[in-house]
PDB file of N, CA and C in Angstrom:
ATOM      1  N   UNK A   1      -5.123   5.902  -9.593  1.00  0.00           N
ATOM      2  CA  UNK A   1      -4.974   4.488  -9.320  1.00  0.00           C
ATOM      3  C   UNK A   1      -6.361   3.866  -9.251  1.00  0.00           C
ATOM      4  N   UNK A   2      -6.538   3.121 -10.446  1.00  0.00           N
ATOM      5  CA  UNK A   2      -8.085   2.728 -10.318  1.00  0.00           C
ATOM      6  C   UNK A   2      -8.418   1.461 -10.387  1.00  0.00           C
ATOM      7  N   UNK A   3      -6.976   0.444 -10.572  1.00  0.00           N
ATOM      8  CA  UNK A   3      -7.151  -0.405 -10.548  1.00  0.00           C
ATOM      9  C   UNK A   3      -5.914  -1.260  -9.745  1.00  0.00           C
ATOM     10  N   UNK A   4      -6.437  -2.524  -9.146  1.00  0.00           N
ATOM     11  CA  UNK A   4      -5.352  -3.107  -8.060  1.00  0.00           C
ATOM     12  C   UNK A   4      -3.891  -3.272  -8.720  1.00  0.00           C
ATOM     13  N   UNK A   5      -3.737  -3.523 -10.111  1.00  0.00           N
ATOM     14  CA  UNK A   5      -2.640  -3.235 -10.771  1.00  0.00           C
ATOM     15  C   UNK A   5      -2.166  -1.972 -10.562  1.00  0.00           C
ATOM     16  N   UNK A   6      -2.686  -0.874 -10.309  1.00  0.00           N
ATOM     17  CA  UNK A   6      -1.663   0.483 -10.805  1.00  0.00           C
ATOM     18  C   UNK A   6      -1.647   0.356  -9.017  1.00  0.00           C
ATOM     19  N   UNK A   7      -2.362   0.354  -8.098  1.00  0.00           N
ATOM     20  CA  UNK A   7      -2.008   0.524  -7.378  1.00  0.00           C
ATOM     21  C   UNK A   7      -0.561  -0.337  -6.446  1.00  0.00           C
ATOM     22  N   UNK A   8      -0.587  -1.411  -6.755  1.00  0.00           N
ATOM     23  CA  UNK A   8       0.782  -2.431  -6.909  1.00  0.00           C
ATOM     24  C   UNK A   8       1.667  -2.472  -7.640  1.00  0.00           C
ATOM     25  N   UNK A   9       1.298  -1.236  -8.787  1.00  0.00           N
ATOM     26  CA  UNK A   9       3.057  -1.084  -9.432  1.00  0.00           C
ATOM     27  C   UNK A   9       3.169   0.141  -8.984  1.00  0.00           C
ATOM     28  N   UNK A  10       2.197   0.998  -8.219  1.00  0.00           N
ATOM     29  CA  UNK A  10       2.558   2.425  -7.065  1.00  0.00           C
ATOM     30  C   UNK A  10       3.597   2.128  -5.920  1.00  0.00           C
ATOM     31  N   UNK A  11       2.802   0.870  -5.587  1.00  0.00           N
ATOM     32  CA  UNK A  11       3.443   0.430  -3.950  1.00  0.00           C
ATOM     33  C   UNK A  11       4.849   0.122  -4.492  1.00  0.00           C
ATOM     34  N   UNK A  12       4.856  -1.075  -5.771  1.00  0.00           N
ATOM     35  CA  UNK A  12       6.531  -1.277  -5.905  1.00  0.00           C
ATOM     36  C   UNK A  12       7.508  -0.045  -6.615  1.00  0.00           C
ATOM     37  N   UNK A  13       7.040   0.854  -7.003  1.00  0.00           N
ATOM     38  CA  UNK A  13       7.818   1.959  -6.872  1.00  0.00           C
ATOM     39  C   UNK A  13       8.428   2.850  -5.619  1.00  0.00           C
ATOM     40  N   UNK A  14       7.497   2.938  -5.511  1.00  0.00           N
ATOM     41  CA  UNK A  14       7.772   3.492  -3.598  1.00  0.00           C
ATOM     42  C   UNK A  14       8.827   2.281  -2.750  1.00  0.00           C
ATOM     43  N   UNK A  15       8.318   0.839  -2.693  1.00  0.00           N
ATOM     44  CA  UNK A  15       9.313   0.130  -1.857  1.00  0.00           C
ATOM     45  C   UNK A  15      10.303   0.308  -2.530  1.00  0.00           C
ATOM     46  N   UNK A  16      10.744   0.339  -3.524  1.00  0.00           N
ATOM     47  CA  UNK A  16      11.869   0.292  -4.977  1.00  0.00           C
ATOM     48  C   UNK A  16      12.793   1.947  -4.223  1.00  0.00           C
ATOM     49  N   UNK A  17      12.065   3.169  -4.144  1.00  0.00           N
ATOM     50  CA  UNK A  17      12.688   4.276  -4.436  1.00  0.00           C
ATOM     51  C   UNK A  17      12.825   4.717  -3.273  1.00  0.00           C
ATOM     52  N   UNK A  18      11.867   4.558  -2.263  1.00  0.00           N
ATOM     53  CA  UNK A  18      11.928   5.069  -0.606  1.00  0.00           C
ATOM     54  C   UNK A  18      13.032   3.820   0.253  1.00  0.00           C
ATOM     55  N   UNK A  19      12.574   2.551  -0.055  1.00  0.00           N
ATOM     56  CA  UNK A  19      13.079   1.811   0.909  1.00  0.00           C
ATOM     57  C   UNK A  19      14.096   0.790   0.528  1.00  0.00           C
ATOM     58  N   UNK A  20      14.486   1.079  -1.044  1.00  0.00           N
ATOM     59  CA  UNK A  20      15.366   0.331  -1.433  1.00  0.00           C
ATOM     60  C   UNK A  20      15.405  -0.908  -1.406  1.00  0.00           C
ATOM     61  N   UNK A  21      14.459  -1.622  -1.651  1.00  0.00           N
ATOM     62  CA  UNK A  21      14.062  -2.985  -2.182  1.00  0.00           C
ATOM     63  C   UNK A  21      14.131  -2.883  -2.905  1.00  0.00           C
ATOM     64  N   UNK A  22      14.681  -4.509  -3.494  1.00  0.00           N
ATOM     65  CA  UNK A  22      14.980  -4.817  -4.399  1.00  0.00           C
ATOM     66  C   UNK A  22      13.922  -5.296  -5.443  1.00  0.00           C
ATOM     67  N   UNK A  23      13.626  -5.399  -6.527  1.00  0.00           N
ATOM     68  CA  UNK A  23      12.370  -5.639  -7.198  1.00  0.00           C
ATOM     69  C   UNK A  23      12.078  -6.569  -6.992  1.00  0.00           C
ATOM     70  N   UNK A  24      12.828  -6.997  -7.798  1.00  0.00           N
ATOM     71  CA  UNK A  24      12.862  -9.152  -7.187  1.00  0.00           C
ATOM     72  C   UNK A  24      12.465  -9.767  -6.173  1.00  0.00           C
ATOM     73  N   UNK A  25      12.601  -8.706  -4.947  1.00  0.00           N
ATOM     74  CA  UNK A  25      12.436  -9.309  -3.786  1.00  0.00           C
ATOM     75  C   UNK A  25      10.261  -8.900  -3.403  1.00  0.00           C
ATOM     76  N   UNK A  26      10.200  -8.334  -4.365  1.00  0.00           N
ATOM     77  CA  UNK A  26       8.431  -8.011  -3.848  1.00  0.00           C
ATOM     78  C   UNK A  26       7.769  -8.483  -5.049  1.00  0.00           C
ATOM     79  N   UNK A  27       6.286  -9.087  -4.336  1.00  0.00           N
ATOM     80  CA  UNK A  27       5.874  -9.681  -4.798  1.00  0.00           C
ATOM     81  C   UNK A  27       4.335  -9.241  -4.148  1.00  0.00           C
ATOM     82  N   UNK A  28       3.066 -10.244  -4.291  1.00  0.00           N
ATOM     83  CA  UNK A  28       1.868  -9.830  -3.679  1.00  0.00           C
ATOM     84  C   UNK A  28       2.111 -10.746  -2.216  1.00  0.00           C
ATOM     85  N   UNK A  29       2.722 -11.597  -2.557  1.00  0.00           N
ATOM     86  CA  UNK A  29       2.402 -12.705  -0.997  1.00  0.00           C
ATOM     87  C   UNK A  29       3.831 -12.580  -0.268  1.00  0.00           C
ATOM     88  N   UNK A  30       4.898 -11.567  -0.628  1.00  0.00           N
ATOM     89  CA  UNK A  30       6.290 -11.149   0.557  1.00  0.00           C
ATOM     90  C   UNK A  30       5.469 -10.210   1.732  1.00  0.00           C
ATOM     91  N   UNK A  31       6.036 -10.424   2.108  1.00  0.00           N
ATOM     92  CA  UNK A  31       5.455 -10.415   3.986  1.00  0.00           C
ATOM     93  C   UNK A  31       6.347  -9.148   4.178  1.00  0.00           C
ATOM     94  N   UNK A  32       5.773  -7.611   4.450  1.00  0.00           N
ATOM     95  CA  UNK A  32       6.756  -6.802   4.755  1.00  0.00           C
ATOM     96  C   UNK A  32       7.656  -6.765   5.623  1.00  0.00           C
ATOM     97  N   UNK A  33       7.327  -7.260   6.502  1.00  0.00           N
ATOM     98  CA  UNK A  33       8.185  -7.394   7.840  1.00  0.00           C
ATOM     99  C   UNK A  33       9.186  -9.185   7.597  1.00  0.00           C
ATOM    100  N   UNK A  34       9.347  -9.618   7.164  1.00  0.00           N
ATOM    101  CA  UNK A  34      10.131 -10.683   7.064  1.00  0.00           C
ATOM    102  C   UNK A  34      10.417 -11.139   6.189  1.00  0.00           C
ATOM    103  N   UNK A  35       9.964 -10.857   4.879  1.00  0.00           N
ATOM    104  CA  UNK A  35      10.891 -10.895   3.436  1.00  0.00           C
ATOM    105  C   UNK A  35      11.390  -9.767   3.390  1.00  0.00           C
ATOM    106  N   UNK A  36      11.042  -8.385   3.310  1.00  0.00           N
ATOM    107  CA  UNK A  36      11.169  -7.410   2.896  1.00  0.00           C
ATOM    108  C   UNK A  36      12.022  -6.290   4.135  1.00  0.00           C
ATOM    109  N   UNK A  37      12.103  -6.835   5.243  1.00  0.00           N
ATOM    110  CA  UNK A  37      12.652  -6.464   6.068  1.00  0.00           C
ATOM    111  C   UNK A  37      12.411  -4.771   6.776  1.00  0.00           C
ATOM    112  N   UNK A  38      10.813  -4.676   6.305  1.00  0.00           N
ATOM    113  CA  UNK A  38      10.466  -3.317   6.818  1.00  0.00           C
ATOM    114  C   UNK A  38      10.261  -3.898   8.547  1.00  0.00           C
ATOM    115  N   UNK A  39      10.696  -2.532   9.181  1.00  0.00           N
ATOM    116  CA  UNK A  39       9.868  -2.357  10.519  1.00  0.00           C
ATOM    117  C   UNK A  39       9.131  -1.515  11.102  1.00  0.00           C
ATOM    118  N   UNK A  40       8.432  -1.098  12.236  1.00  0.00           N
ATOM    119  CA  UNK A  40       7.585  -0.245  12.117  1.00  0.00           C
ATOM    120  C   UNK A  40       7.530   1.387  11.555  1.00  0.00           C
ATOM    121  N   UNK A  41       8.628   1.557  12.023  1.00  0.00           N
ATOM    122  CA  UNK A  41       9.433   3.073  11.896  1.00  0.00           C
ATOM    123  C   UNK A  41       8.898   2.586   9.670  1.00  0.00           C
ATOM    124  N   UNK A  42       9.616   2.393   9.451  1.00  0.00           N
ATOM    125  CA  UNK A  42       9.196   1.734   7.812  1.00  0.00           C
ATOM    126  C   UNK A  42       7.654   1.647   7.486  1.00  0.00           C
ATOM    127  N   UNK A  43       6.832   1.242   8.276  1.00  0.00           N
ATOM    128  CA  UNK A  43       5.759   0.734   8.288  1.00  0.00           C
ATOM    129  C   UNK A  43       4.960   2.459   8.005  1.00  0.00           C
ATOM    130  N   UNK A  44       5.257   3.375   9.102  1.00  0.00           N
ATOM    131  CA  UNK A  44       4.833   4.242   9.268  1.00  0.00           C
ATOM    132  C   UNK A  44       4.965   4.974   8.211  1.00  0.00           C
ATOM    133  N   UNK A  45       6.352   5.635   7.799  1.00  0.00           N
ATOM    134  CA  UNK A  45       6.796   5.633   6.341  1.00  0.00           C
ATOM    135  C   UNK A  45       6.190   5.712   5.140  1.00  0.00           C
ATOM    136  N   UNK A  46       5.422   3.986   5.094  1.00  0.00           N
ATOM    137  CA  UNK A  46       5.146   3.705   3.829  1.00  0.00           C
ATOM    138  C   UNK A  46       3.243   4.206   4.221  1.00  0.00           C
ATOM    139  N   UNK A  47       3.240   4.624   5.322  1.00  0.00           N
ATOM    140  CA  UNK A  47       1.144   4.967   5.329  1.00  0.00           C
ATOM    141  C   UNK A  47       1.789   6.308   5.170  1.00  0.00           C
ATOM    142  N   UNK A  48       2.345   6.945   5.679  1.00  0.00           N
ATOM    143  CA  UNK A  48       2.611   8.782   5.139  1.00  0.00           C
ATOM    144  C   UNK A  48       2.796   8.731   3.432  1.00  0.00           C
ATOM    145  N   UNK A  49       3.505   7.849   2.993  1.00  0.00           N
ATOM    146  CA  UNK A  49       3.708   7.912   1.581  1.00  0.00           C
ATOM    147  C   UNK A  49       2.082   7.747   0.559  1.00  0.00           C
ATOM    148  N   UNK A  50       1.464   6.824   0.962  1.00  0.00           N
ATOM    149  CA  UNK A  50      -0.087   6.456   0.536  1.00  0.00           C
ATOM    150  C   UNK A  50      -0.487   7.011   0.577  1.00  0.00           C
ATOM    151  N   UNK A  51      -0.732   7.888   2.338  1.00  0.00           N
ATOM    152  CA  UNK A  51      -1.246   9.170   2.107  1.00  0.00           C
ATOM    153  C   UNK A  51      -0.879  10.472   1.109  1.00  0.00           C
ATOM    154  N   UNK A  52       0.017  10.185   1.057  1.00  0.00           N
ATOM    155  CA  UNK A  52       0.635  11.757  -0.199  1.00  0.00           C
ATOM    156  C   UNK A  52       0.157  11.761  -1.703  1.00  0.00           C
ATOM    157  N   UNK A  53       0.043   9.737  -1.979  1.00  0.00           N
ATOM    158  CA  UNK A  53      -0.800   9.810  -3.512  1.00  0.00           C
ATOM    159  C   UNK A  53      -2.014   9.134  -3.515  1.00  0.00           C
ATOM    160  N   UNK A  54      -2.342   9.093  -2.227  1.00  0.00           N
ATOM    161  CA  UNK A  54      -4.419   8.394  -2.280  1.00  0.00           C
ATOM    162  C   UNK A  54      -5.008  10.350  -1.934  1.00  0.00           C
ATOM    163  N   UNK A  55      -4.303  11.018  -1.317  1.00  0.00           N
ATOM    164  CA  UNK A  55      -4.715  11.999  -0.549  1.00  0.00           C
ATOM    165  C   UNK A  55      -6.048  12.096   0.632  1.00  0.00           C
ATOM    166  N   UNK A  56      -5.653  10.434   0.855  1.00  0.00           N
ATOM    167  CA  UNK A  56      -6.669  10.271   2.209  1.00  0.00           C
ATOM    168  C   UNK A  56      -5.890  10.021   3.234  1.00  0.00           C
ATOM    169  N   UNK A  57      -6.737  10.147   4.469  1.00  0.00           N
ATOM    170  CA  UNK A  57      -6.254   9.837   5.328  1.00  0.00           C
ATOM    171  C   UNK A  57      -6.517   8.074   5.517  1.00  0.00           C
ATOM    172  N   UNK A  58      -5.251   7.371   6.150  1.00  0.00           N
ATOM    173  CA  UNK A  58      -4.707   6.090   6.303  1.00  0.00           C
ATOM    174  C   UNK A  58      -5.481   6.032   7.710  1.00  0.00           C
ATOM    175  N   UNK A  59      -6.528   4.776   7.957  1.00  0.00           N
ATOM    176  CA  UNK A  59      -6.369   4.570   9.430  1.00  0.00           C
ATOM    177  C   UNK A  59      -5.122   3.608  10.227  1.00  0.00           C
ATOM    178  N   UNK A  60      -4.477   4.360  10.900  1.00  0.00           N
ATOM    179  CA  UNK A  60      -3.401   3.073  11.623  1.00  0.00           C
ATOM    180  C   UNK A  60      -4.670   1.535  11.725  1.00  0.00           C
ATOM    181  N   UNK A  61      -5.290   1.590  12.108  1.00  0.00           N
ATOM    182  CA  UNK A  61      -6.094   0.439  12.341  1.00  0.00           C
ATOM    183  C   UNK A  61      -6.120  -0.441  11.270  1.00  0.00           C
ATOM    184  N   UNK A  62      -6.347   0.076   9.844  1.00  0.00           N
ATOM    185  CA  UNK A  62      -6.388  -0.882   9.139  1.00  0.00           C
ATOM    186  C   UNK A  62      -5.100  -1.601   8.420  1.00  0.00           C
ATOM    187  N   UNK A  63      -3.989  -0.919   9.113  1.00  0.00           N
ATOM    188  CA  UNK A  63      -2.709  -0.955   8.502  1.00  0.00           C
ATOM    189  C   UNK A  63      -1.926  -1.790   9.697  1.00  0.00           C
ATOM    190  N   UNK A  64      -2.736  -2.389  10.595  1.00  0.00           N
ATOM    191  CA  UNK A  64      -2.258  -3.430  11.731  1.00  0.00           C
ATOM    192  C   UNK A  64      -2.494  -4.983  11.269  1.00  0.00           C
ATOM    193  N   UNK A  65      -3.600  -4.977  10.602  1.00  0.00           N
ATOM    194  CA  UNK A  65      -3.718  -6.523   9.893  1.00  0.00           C
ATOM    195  C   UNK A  65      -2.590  -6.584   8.767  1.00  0.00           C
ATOM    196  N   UNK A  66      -1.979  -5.674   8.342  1.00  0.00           N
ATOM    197  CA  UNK A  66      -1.634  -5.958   6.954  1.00  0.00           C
ATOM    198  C   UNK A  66      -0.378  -6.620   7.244  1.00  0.00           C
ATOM    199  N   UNK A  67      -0.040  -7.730   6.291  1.00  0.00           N
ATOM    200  CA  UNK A  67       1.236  -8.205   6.594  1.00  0.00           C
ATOM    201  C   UNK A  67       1.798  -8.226   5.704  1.00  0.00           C
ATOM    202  N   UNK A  68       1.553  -8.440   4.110  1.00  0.00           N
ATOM    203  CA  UNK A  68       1.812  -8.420   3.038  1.00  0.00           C
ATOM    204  C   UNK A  68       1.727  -7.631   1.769  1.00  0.00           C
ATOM    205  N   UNK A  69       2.692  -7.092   0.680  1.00  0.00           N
ATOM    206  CA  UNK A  69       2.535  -6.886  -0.145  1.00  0.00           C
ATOM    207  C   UNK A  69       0.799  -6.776  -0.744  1.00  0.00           C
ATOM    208  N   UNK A  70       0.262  -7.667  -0.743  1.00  0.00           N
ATOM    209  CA  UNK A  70      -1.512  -7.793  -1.442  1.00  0.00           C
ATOM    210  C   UNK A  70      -1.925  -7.119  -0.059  1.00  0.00           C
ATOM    211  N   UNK A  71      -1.888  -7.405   1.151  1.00  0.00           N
ATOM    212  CA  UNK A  71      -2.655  -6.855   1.761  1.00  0.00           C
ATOM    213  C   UNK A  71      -2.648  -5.275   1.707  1.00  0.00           C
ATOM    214  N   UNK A  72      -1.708  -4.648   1.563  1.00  0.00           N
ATOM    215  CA  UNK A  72      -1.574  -2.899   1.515  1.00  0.00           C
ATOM    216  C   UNK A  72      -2.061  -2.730   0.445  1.00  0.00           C
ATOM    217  N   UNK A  73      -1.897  -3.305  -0.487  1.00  0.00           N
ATOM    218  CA  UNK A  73      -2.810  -2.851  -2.250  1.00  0.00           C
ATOM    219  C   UNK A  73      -4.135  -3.115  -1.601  1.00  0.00           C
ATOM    220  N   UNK A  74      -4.710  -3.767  -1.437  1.00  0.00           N
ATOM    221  CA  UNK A  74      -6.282  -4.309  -1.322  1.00  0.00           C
ATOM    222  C   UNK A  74      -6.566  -2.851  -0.139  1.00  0.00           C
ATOM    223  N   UNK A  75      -6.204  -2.726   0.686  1.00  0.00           N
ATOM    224  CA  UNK A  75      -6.236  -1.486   1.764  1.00  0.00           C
ATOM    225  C   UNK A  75      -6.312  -0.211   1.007  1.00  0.00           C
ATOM    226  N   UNK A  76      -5.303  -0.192   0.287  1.00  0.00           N
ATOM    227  CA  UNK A  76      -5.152   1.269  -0.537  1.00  0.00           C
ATOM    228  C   UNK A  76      -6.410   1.036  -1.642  1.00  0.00           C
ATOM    229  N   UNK A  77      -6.513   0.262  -2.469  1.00  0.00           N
ATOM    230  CA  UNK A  77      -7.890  -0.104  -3.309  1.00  0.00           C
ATOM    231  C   UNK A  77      -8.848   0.347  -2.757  1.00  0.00           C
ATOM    232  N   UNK A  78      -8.820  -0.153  -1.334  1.00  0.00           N
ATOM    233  CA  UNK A  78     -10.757  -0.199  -0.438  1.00  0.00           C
ATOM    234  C   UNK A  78     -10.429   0.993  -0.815  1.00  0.00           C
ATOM    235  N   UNK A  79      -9.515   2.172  -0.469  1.00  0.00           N
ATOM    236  CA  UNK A  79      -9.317   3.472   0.316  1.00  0.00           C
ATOM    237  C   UNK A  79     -10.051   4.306  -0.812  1.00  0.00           C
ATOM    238  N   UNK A  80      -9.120   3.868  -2.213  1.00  0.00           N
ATOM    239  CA  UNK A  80      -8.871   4.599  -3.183  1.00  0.00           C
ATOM    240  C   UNK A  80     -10.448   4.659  -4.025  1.00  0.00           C
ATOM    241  N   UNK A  81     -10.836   3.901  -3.560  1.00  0.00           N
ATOM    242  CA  UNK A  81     -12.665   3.554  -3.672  1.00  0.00           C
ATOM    243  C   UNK A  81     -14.046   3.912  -2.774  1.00  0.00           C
ATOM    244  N   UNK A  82     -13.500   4.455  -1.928  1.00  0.00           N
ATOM    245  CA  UNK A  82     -14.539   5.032  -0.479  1.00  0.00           C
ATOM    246  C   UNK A  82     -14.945   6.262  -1.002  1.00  0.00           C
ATOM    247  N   UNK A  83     -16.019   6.446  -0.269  1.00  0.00           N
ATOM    248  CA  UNK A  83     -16.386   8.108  -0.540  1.00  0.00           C
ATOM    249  C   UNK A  83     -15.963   8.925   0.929  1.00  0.00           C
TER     250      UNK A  83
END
């Protein structure tokens, strides 16, 4: 994933196949928690899943600002780009 595209058609596979969203319904600016109807238990979920194809470790910390679709790509990007 090397670019914010692959990493946002990663994430909508995963919401698509883990959490059963609907395609239609995600976007960069749906709000996980209130379009998309994740909650934390979900939340948690989807950082174990990142972790399984960034093979880094997720800080909970940075996964407390995120509210949106763009915000978890841009997170996973920084990630997928760190040394």
């Amino acid at each position: 994933m090397k670019t914010r595209d692959e990493v946002y058609a990663r994430l909508t596979q995963i919401l698509e196949e883990d959490f059963e969203i609907d395609s239609g319904d995600i976007s960069l600016d749906a709000n996980l928690y209130q379009d998309l109807d994740l909650d934390s238990i979900d939340a948690v979920d989807l950082v174990v899943k990142l972790r399984e194809i960034t093979g880094k470790k997720i800080s909970p910390d940075a996964f407390k600002a995120v509210r949106t679709v763009e915000d978890v790509v841009e997170e996973v990007y920084k990630l997928v780009h760190s040394d």
